[in-house]
Protein backbone atom coordinates (compact mmCIF):
# COMPACT_ATOMS: atom_id res chain seq x y z
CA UNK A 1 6.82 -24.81 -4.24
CA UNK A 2 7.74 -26.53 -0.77
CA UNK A 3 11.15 -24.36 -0.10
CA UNK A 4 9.39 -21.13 -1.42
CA UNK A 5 9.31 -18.52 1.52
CA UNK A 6 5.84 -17.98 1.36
CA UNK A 7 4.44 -21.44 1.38
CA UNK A 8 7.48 -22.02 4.70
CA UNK A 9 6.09 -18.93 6.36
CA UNK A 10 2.84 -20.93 6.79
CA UNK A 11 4.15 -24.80 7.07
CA UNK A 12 7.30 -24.13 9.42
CA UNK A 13 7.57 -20.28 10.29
CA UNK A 14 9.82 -21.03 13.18
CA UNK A 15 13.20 -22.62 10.90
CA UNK A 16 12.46 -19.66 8.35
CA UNK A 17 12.74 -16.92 10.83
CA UNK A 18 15.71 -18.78 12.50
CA UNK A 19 17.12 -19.41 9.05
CA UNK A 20 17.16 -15.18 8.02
CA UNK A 21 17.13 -13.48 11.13
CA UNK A 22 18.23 -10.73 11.99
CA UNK A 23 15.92 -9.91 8.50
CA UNK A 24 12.46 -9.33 8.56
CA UNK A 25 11.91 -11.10 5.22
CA UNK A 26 10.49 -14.38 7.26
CA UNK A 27 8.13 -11.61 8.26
CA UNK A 28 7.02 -10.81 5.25
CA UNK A 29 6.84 -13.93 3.51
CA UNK A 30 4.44 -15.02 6.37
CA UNK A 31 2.70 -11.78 5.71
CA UNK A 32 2.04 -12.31 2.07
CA UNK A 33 1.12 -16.39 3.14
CA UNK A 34 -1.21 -14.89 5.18
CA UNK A 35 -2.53 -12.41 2.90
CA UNK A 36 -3.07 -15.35 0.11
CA UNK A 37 -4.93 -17.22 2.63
CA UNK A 38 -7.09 -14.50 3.82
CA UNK A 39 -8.18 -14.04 0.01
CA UNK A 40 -9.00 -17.41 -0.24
CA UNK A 41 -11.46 -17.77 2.81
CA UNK A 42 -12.72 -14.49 1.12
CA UNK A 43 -13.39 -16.30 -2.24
CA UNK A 44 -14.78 -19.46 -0.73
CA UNK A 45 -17.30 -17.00 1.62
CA UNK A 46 -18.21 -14.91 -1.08
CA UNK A 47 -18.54 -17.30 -3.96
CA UNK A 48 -21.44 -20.10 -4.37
CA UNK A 49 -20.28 -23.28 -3.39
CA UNK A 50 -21.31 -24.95 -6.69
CA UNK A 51 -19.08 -22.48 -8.48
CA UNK A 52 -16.09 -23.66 -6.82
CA UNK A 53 -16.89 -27.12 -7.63
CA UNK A 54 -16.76 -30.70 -6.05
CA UNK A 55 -14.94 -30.61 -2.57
CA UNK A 56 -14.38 -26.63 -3.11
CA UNK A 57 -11.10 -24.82 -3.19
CA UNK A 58 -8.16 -26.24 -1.48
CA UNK A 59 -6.46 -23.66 -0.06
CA UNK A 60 -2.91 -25.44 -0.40
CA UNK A 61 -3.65 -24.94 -4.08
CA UNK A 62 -4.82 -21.50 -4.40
CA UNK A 63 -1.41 -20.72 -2.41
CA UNK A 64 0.32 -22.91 -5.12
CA UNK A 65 -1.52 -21.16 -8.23
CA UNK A 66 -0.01 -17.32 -6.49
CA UNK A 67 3.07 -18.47 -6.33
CA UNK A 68 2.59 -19.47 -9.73
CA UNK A 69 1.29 -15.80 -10.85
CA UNK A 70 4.43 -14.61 -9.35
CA UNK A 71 6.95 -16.63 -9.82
CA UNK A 72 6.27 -17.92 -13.67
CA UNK A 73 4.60 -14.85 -15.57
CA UNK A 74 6.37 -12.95 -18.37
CA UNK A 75 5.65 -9.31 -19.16
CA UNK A 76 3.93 -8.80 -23.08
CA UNK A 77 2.24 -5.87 -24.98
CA UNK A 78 -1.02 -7.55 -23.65
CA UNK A 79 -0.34 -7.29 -20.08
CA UNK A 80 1.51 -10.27 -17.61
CA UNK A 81 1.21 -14.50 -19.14
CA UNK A 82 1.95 -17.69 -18.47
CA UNK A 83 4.25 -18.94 -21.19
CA UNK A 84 4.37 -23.20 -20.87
CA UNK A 85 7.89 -24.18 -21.58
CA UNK A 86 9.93 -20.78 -21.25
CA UNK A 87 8.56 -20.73 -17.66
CA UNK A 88 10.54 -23.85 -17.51
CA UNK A 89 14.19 -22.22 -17.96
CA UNK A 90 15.61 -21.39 -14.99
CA UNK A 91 17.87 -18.40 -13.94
CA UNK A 92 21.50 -17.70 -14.91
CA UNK A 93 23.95 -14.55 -13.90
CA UNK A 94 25.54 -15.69 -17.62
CA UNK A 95 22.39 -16.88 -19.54
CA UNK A 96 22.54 -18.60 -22.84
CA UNK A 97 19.73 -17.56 -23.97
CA UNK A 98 17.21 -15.28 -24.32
CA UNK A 99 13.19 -14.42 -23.93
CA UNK A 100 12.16 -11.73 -26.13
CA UNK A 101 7.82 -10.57 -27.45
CA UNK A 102 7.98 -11.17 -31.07
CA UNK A 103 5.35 -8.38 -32.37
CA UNK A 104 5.18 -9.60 -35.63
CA UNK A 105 4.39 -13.30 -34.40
CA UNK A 106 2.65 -12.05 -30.97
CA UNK A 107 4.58 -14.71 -29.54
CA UNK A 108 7.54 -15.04 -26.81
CA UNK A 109 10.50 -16.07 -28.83
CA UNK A 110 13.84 -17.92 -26.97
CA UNK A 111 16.84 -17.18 -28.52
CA UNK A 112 20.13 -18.81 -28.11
CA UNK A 113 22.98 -16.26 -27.48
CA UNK A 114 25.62 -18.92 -28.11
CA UNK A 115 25.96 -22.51 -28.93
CA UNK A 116 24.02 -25.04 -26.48
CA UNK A 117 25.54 -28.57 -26.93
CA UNK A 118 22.60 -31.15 -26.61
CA UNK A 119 21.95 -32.21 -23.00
CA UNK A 120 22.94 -28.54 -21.74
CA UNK A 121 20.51 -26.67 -19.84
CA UNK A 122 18.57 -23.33 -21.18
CA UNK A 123 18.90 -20.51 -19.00
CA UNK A 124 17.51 -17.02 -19.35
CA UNK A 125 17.78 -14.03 -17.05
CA UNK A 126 15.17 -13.21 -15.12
CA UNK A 127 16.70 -9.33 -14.82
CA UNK A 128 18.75 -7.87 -12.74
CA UNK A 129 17.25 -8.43 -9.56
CA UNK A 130 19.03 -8.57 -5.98
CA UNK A 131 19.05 -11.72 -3.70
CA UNK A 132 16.45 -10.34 -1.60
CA UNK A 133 13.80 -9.82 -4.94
CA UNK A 134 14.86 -13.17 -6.07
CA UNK A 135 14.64 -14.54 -2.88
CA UNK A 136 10.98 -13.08 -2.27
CA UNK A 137 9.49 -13.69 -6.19
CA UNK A 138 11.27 -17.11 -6.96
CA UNK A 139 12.53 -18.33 -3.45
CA UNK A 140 15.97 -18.52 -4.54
CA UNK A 141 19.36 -16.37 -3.97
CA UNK A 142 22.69 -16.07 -6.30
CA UNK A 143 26.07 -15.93 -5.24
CA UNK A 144 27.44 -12.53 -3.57
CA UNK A 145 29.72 -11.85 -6.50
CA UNK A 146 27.09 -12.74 -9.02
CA UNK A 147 24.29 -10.66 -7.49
CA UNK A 148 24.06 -7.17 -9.72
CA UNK A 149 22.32 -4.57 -7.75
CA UNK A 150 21.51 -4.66 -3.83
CA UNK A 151 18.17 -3.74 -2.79
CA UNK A 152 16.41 -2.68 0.47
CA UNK A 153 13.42 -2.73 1.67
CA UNK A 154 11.30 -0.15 4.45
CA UNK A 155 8.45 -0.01 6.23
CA UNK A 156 6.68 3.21 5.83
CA UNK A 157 6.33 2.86 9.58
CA UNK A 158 10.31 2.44 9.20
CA UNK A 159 10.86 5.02 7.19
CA UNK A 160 8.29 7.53 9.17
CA UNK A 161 10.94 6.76 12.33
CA UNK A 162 14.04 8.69 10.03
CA UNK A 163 12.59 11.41 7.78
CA UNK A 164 12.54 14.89 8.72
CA UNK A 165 9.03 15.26 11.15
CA UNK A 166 7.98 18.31 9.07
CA UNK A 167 7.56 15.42 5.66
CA UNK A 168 5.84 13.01 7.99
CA UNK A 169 2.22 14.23 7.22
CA UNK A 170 2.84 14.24 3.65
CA UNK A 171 5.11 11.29 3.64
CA UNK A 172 2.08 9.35 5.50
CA UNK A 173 -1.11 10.76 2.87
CA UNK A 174 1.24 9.70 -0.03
CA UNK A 175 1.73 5.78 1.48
CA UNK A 176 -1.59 3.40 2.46
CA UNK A 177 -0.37 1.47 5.71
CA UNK A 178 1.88 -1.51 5.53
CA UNK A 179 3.20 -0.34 2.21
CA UNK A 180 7.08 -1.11 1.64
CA UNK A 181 9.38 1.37 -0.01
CA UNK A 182 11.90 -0.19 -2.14
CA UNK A 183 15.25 1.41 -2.37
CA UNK A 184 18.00 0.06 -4.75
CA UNK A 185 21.50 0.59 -5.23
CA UNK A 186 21.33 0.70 -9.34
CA UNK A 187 18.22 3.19 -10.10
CA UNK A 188 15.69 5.43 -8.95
CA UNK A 189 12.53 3.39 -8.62
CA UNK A 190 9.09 5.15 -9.01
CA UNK A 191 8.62 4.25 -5.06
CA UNK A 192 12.05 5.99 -4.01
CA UNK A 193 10.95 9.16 -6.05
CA UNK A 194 7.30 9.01 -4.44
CA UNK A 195 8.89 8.84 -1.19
CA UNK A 196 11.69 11.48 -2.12
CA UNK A 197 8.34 13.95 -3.23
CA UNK A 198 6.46 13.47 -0.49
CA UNK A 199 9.29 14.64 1.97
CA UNK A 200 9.79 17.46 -0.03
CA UNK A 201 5.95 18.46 -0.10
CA UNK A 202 6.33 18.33 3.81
């Protein structure tokens, strides 16, 4: 997880904003270090020593075990899981193959979608996401032409600076601080059509 943005917004902030500026996402990937960091000095002041066992919790691997959560879980019936070997395949614009829940087995099922001569590589698809989501939840980006949707991210304080100033009340009540609407090019997400209410309301 060394080249992930979130563990290189804590070990060398500096070359990761010089690397993506003029974009704020070095910001944010320090943020959400930051924020994984604050909930482990949490844990370790809350939580009886002898819980946590010899030595107590590294923090280096707490960060290691989110980026886990949220780079290698798969959506079931039962909620999110870690599934040992499929979280293995990497990412492809043109998998050959694919994850799918098996209800009768209960079980994620790969299934090749074409021939896969010994020695090739398994990829599945991990949706389509833009380079930015990719780039935030795996710490990798695609090619331009292979990217399928583009995606932006706001500030509410960003987005409080360009709606009308009769919504802002509204627009404010409906978003806790910090909070980061997420518009993209290929659908209405639930967050767009929160934010698109609460102007309305105002």
């Amino acid at each position: 997880f060394d080249e992930h943005p979130y563990w290189r917004g804590l070990s060398d902030p500096k070359t990761l904003l010089s690397q993506l500026e003029p974009s704020e996402e070095a910001e944010h990937a320090k943020t959400m270090a930051g924020d994984a960091v604050a909930i482990h000095a949490s844990i370790v002041e809350g939580v009886c020593p002898d819980l946590l066992g010899v030595g107590g919790m590294d923090a280096g691997l707490f960060l290691q075990a989110r980026l886990v959560l949220l780079s290698r879980e798969f959506g079931t019936p039962h909620d999110s899981a870690l599934v040992p070997i499929v979280d293995c395949c990497n990412h492809s614009a043109d998998p050959n193959a694919k994850q799918t829940w098996d209800l009768v087995e209960d079980a994620m099922i790969v299934k090749a979608l074409r021939v896969i001569e010994p020695g090739q590589e398994v990829c599945i698809s991990y949706g389509p996401l833009s380079n930015p989501v990719l780039f935030r939840t795996y710490g990798f980006t695609m090619a331009g032409c292979e990217e399928p949707t583009w995606t932006c991210a706001c500030t509410v304080e960003a987005m409080l600076e360009v709606i009308p100033k009769a919504a802002v009340e509204s627009f404010s009540a409906a978003f806790p601080p910090l909070t980061e609407v997420h518009l993209d090019a290929d659908r209405l997400s639930g967050m767009l059509a929160k934010a698109l209410d609460a102007c309305e309301a105002g």
